[in-house]
N, C-alpha and C. Protein backbone atom coordinates (compact mmCIF):
# COMPACT_ATOMS: atom_id res chain seq x y z
N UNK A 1 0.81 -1.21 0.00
CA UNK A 1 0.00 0.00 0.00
C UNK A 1 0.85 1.26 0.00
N UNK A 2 1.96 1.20 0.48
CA UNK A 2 2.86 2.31 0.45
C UNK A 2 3.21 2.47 -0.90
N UNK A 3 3.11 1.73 -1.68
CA UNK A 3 3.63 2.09 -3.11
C UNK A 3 2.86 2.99 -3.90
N UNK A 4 1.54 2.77 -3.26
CA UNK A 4 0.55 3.31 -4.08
C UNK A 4 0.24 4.66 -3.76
N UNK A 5 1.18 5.23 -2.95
CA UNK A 5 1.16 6.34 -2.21
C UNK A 5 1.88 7.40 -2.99
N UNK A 6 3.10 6.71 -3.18
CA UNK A 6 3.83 7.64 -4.51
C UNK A 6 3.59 8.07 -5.83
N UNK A 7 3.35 9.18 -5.71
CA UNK A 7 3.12 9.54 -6.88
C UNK A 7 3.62 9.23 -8.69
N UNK A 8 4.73 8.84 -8.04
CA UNK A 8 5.25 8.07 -9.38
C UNK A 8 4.98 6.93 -9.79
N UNK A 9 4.67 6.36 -9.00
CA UNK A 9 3.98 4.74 -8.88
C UNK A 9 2.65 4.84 -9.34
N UNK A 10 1.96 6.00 -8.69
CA UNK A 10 0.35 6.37 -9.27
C UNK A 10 0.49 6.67 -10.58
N UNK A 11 1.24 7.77 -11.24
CA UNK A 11 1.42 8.07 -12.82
C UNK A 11 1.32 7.18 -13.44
N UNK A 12 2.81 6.27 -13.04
CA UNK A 12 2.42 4.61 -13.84
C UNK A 12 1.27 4.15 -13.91
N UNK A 13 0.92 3.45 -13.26
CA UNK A 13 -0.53 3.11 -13.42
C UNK A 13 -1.30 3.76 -14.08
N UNK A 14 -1.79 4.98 -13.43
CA UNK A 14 -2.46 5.51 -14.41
C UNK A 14 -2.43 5.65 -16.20
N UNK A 15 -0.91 5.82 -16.23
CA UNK A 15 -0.85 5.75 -17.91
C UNK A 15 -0.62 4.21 -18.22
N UNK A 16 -0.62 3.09 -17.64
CA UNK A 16 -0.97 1.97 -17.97
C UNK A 16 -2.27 1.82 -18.30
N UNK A 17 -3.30 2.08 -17.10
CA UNK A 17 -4.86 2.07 -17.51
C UNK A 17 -5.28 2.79 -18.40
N UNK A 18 -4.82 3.67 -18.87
CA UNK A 18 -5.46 4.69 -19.52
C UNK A 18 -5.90 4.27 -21.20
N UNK A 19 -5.60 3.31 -22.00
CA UNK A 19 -5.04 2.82 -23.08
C UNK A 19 -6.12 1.72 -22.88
N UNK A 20 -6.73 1.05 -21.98
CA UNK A 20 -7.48 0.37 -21.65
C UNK A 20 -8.70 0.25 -22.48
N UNK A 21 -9.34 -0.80 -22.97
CA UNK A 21 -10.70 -0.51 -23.62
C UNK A 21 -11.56 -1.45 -23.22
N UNK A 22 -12.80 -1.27 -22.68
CA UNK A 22 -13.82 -2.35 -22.43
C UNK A 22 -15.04 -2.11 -23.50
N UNK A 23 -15.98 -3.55 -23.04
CA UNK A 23 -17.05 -3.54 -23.99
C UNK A 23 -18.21 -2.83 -23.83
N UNK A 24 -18.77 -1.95 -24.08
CA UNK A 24 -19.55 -1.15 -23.48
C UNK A 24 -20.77 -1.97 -22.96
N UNK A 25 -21.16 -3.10 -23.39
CA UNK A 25 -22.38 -3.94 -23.11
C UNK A 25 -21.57 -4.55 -22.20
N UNK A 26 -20.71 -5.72 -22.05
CA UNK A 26 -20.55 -6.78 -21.05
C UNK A 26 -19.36 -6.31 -20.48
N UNK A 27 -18.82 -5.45 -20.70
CA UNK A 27 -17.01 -4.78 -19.92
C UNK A 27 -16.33 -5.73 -20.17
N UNK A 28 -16.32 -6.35 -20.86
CA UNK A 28 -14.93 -6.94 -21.07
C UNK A 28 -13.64 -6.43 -21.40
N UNK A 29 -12.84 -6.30 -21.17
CA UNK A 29 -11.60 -5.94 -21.77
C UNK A 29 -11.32 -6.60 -23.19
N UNK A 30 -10.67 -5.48 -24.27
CA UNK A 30 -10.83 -6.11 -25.02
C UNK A 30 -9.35 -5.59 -26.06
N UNK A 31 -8.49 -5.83 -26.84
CA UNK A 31 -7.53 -5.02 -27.60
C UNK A 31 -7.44 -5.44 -28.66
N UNK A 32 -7.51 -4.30 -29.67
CA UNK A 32 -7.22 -4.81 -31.10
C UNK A 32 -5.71 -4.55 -31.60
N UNK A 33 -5.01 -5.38 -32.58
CA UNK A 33 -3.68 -5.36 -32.59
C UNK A 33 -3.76 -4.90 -34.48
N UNK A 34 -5.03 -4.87 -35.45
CA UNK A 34 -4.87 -4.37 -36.25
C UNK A 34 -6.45 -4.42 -36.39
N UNK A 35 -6.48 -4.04 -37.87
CA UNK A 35 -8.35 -3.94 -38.93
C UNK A 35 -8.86 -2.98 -38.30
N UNK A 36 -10.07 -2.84 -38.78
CA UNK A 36 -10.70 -1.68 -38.50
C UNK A 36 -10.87 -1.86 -37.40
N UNK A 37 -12.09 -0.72 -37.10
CA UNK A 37 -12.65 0.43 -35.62
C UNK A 37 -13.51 -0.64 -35.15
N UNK A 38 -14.12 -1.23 -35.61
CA UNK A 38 -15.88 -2.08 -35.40
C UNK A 38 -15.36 -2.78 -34.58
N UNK A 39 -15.68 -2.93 -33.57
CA UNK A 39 -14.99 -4.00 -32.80
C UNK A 39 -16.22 -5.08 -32.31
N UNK A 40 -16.50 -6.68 -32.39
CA UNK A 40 -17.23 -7.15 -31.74
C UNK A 40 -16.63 -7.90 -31.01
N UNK A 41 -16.95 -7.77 -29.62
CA UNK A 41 -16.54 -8.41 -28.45
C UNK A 41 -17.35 -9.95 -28.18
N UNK A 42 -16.82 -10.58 -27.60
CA UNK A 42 -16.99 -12.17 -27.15
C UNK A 42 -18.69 -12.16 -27.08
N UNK A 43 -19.23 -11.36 -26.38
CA UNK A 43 -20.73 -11.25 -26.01
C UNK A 43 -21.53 -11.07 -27.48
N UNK A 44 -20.82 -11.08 -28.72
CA UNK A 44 -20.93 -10.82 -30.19
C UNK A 44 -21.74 -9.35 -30.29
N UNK A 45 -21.77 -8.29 -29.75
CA UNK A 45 -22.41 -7.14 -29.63
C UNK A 45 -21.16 -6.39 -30.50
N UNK A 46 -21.17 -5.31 -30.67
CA UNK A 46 -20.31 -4.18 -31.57
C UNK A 46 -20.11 -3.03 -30.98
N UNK A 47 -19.38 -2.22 -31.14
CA UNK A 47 -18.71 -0.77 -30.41
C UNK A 47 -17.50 -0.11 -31.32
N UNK A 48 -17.20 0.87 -31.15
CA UNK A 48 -16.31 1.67 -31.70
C UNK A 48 -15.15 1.44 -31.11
N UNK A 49 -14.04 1.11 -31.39
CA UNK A 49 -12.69 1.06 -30.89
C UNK A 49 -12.46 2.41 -30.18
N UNK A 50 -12.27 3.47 -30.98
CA UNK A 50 -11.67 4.72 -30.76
C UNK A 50 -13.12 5.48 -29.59
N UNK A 51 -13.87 5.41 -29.88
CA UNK A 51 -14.67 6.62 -28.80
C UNK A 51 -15.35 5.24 -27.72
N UNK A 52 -15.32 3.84 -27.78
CA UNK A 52 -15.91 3.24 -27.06
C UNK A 52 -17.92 2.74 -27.47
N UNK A 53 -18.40 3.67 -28.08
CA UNK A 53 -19.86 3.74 -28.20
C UNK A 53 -20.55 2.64 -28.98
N UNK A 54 -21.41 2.18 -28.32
CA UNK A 54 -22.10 1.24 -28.62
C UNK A 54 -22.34 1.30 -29.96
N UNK A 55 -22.49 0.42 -30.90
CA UNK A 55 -22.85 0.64 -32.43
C UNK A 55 -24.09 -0.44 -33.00
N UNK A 56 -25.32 0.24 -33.34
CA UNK A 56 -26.34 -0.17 -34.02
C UNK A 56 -26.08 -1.53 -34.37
N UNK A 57 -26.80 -2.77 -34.00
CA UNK A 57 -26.41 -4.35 -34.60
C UNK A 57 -26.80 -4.09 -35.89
N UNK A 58 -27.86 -3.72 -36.66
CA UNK A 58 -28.27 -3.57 -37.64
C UNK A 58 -27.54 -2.43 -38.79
N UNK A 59 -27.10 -2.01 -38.13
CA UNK A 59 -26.46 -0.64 -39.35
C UNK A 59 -24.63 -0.16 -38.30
N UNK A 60 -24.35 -0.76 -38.39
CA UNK A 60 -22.86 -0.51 -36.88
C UNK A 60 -21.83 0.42 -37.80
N UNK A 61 -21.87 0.20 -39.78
CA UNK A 61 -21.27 1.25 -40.27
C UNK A 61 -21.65 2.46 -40.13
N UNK A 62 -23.10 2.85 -39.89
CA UNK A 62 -23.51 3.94 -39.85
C UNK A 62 -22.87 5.20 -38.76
N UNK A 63 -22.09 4.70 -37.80
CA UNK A 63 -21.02 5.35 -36.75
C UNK A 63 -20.11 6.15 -37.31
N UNK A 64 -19.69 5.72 -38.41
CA UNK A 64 -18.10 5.93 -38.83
C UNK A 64 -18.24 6.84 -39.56
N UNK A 65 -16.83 7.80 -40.27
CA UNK A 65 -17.22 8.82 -40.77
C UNK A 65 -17.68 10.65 -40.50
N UNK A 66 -18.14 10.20 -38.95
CA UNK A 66 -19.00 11.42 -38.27
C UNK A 66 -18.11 11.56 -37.12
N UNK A 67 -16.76 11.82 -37.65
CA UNK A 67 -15.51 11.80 -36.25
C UNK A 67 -14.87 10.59 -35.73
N UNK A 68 -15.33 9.36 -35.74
CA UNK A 68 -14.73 8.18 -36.00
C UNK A 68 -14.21 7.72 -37.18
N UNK A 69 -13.14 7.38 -37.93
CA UNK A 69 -12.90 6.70 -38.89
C UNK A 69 -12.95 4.88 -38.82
N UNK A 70 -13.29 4.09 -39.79
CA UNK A 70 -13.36 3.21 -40.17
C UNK A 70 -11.77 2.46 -39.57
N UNK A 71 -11.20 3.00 -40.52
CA UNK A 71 -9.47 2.58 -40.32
C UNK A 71 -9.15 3.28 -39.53
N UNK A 72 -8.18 3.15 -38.94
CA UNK A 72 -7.05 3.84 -38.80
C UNK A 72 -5.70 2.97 -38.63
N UNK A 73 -4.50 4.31 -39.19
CA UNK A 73 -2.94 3.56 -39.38
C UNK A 73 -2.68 3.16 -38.10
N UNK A 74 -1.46 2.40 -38.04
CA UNK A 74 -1.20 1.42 -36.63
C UNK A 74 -0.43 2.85 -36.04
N UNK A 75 0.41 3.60 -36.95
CA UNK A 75 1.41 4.22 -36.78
C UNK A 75 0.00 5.60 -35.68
N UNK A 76 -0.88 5.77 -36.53
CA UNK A 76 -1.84 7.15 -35.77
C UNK A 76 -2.68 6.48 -34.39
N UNK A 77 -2.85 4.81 -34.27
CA UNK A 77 -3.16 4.62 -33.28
C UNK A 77 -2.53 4.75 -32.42
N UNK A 78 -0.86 4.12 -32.27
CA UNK A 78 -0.06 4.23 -31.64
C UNK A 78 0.28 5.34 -30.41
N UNK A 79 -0.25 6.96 -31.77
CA UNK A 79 0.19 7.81 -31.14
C UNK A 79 -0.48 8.54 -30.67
N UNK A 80 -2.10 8.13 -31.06
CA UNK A 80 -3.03 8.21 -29.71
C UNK A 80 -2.86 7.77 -28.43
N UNK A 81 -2.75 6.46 -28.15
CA UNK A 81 -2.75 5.86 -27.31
C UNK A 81 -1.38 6.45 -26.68
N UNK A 82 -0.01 6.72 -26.89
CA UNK A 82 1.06 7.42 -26.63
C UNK A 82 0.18 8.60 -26.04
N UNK A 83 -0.88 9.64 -26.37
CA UNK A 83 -1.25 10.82 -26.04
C UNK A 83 -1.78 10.78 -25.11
N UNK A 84 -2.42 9.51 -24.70
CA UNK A 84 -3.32 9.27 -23.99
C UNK A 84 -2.74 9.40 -22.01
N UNK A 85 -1.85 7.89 -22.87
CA UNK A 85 -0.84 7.58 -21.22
C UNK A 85 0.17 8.56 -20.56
N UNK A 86 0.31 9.88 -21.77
CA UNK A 86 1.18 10.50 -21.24
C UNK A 86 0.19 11.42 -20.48
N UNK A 87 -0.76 11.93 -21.05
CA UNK A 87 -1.83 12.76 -20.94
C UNK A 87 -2.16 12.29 -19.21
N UNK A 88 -2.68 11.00 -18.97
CA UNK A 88 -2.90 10.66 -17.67
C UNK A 88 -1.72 10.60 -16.65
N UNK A 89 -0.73 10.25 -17.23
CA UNK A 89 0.65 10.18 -15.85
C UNK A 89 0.86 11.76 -15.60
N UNK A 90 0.67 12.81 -16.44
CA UNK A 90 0.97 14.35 -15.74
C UNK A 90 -0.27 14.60 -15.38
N UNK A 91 -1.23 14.18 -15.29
CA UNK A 91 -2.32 14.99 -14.54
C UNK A 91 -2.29 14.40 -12.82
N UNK A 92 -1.57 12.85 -12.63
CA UNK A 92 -1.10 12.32 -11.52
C UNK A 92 -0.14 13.68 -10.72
N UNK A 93 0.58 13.95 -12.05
CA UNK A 93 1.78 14.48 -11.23
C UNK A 93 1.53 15.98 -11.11
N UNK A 94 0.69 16.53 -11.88
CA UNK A 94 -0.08 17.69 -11.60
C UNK A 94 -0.75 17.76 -10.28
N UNK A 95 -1.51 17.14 -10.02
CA UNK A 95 -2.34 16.48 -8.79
C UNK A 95 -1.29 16.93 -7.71
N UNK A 96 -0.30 15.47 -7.72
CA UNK A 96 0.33 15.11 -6.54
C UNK A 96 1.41 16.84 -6.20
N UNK A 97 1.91 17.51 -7.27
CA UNK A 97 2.49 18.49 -7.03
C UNK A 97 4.07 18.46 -7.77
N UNK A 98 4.01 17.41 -8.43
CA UNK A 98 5.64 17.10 -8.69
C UNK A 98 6.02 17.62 -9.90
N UNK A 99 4.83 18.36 -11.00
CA UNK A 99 5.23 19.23 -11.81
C UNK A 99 3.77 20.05 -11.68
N UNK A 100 4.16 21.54 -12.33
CA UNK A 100 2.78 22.20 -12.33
C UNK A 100 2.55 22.27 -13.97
N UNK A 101 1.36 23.16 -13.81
CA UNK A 101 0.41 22.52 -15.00
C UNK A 101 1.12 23.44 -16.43
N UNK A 102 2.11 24.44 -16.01
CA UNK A 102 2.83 24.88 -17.23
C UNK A 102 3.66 23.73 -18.20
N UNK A 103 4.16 23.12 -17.23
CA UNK A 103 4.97 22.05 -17.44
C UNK A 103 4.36 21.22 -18.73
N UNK A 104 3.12 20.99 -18.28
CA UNK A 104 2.40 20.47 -19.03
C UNK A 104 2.36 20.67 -20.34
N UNK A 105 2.14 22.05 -20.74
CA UNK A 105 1.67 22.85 -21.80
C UNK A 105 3.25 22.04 -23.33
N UNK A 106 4.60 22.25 -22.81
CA UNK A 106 5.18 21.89 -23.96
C UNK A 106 5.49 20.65 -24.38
């Protein structure tokens, strides 16, 4: 429990979880390693990779396009998910005090 006390230990984590994706119907955890956005999870239901949102069984393309893309490169997922974990470990350290929020900015 003392580990979890440090703030650097919390960052970690946090930008570990952060990258995380569940199923919006059954929570499953779930990761795609390539193909498109559509994702159907074990429970055979459908969702958006990138925003999470449940997607129509009957029409699930109808999502895409309107700020979600269909595809996306491994190289632009990557560096989402890079935006993401970094994004969550400084708001830890924002929090805890160990950088302030200028820091942030570059």
């Amino acid at each position: 429990k003392a580990m979890l006390k440090d703030p650097k230990h919390r960052a970690h984590e946090a930008m570990s979880q952060a990258c995380k994706r569940f199923c919006p119907h059954c929570n499953q955890e779930y990761m795609k390693s390539d193909g498109c956005n559509k994702i159907t999870c074990k429970c055979k239901r459908m969702s958006c990779y990138l925003c999470g949102e449940k997607l129509d069984d009957k029409k699930p393309y109808l999502h895409f396009g309107h700020g979600c893309e269909l595809w996306t490169n491994t190289e632009a997922m990557e560096q989402m998910d890079r935006s993401k974990r970094q994004a969550a470990g400084r708001k830890v350290l924002v929090e805890a005090g160990i950088i302030d929020e200028a820091e942030t900015q570059s």
